[in-house]
Protein backbone atom coordinates (compact mmCIF):
# COMPACT_ATOMS: atom_id res chain seq x y z
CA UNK A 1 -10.68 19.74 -5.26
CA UNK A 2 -14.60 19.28 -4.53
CA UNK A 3 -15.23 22.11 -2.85
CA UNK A 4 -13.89 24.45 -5.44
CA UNK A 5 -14.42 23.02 -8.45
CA UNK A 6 -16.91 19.83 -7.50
CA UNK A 7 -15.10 17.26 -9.41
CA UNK A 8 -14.65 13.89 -7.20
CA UNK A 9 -10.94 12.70 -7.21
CA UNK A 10 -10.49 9.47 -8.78
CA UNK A 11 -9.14 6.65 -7.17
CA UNK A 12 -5.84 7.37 -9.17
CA UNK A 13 -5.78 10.91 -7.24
CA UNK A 14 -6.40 9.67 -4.17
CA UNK A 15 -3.87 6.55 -3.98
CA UNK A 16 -1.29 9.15 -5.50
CA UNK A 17 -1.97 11.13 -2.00
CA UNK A 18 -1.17 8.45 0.25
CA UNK A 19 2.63 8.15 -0.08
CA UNK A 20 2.97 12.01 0.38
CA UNK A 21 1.46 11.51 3.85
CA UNK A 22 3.23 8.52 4.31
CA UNK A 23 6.43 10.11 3.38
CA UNK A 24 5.86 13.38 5.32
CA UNK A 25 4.76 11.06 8.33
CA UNK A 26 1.04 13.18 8.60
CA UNK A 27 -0.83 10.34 10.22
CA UNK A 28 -4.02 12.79 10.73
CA UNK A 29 -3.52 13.78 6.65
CA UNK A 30 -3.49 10.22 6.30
CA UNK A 31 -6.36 8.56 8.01
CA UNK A 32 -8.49 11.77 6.89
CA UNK A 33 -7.91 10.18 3.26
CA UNK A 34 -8.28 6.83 4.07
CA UNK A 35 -12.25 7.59 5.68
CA UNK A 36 -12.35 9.68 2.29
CA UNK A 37 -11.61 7.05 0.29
CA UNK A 38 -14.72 5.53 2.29
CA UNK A 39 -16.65 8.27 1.88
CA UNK A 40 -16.38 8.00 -2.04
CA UNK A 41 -16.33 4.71 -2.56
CA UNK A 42 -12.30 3.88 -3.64
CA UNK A 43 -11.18 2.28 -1.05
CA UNK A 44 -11.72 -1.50 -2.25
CA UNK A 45 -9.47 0.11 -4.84
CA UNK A 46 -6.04 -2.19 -5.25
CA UNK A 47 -4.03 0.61 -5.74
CA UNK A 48 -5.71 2.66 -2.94
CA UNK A 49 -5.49 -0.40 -0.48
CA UNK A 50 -2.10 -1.14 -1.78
CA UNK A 51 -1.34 2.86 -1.28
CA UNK A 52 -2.83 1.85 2.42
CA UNK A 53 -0.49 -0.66 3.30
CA UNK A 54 2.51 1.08 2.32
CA UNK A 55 1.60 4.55 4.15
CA UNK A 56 0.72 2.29 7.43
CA UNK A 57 4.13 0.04 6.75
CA UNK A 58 5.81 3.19 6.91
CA UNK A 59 4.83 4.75 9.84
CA UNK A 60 4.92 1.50 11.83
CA UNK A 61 1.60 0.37 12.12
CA UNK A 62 2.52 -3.30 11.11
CA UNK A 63 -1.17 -4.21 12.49
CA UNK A 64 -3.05 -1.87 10.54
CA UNK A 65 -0.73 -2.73 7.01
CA UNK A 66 -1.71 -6.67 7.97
CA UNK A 67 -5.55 -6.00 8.54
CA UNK A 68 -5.58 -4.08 5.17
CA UNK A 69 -3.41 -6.70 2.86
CA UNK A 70 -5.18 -9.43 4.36
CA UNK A 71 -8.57 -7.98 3.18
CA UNK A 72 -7.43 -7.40 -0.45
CA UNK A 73 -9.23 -9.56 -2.55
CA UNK A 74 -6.76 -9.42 -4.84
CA UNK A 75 -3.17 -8.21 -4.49
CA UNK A 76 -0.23 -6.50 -7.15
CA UNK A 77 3.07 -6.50 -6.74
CA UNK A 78 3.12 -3.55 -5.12
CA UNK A 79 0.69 -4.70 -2.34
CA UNK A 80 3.26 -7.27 -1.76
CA UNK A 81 6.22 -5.49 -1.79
CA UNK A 82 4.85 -2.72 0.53
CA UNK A 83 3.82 -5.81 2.87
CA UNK A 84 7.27 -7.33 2.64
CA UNK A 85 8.93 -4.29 3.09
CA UNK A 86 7.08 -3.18 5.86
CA UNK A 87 7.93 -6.68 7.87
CA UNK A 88 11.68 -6.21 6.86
CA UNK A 89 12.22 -2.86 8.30
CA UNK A 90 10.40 -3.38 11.49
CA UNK A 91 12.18 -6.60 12.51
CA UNK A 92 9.79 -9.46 11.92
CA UNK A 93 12.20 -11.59 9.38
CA UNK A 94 9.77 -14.68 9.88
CA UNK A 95 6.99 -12.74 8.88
CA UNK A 96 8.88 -11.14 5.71
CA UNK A 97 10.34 -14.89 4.77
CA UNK A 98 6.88 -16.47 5.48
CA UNK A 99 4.98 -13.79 3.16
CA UNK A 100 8.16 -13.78 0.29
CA UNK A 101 7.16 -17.49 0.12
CA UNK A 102 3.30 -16.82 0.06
CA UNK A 103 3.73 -14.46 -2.94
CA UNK A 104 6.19 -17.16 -5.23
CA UNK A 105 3.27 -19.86 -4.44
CA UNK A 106 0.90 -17.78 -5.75
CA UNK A 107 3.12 -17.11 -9.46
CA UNK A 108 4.26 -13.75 -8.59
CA UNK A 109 8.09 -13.62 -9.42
CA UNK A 110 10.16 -10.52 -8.70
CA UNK A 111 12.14 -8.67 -11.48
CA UNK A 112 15.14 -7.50 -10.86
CA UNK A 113 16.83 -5.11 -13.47
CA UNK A 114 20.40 -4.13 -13.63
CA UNK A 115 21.82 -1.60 -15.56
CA UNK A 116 21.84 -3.42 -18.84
CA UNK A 117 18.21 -5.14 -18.47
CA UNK A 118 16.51 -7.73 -16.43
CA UNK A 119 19.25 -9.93 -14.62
């Protein structure tokens, strides 16, 4: 995108890049956007960081998911969620119960929907 046409992604395009690494496990891709983000200033970005913690949940890096949600000055739901998530599937139920209870302190409820509205 810069080198052909010298137009800087925006911190939309750039968090809309993470899960595709996530997703196709490319931890090289991955970290190669992450210093980008660094490089042009998005990173402090919620939905880059939050973008961060969900491609690191998925791949297993629990560690680096924690060291980038705890850094977040301020957190969405989908921060949360990817932090929650990420506990849950690799086995640390205190952690995902501990956090679940961290978010509800703080005023952030879940929605669920069903198939005829919010349940």
């Amino acid at each position: 995108m810069v080198v052909f046409s010298g137009v800087r992604p925006s911190s939309v395009t750039v968090s809309s890049l993470f899960p595709a690494c996530a997703n196709v496990m490319d931890l090289r891709g991955g970290k190669g956007m992450r210093f980008y983000a660094l490089v042009i200033g998005v990173e402090e970005n919620l939905f880059v960081s939050s973008s961060f913690v969900d491609m690191y949940a998925k791949w297993g890096h629990i560690f680096e998911a924690e060291k980038v949600f705890n850094k977040l000055r301020k957190r969405n739901m989908v921060s949360w969620n990817s932090m929650i998530f990420g506990y849950l599937n690799h086995g640390s139920c205190d952690k995902t119960i501990q956090l679940f209870y961290q978010m509800e302190a703080k005023g952030i409820r879940w929605k669920l929907r069903g198939c005829c509205g919010i349940i």
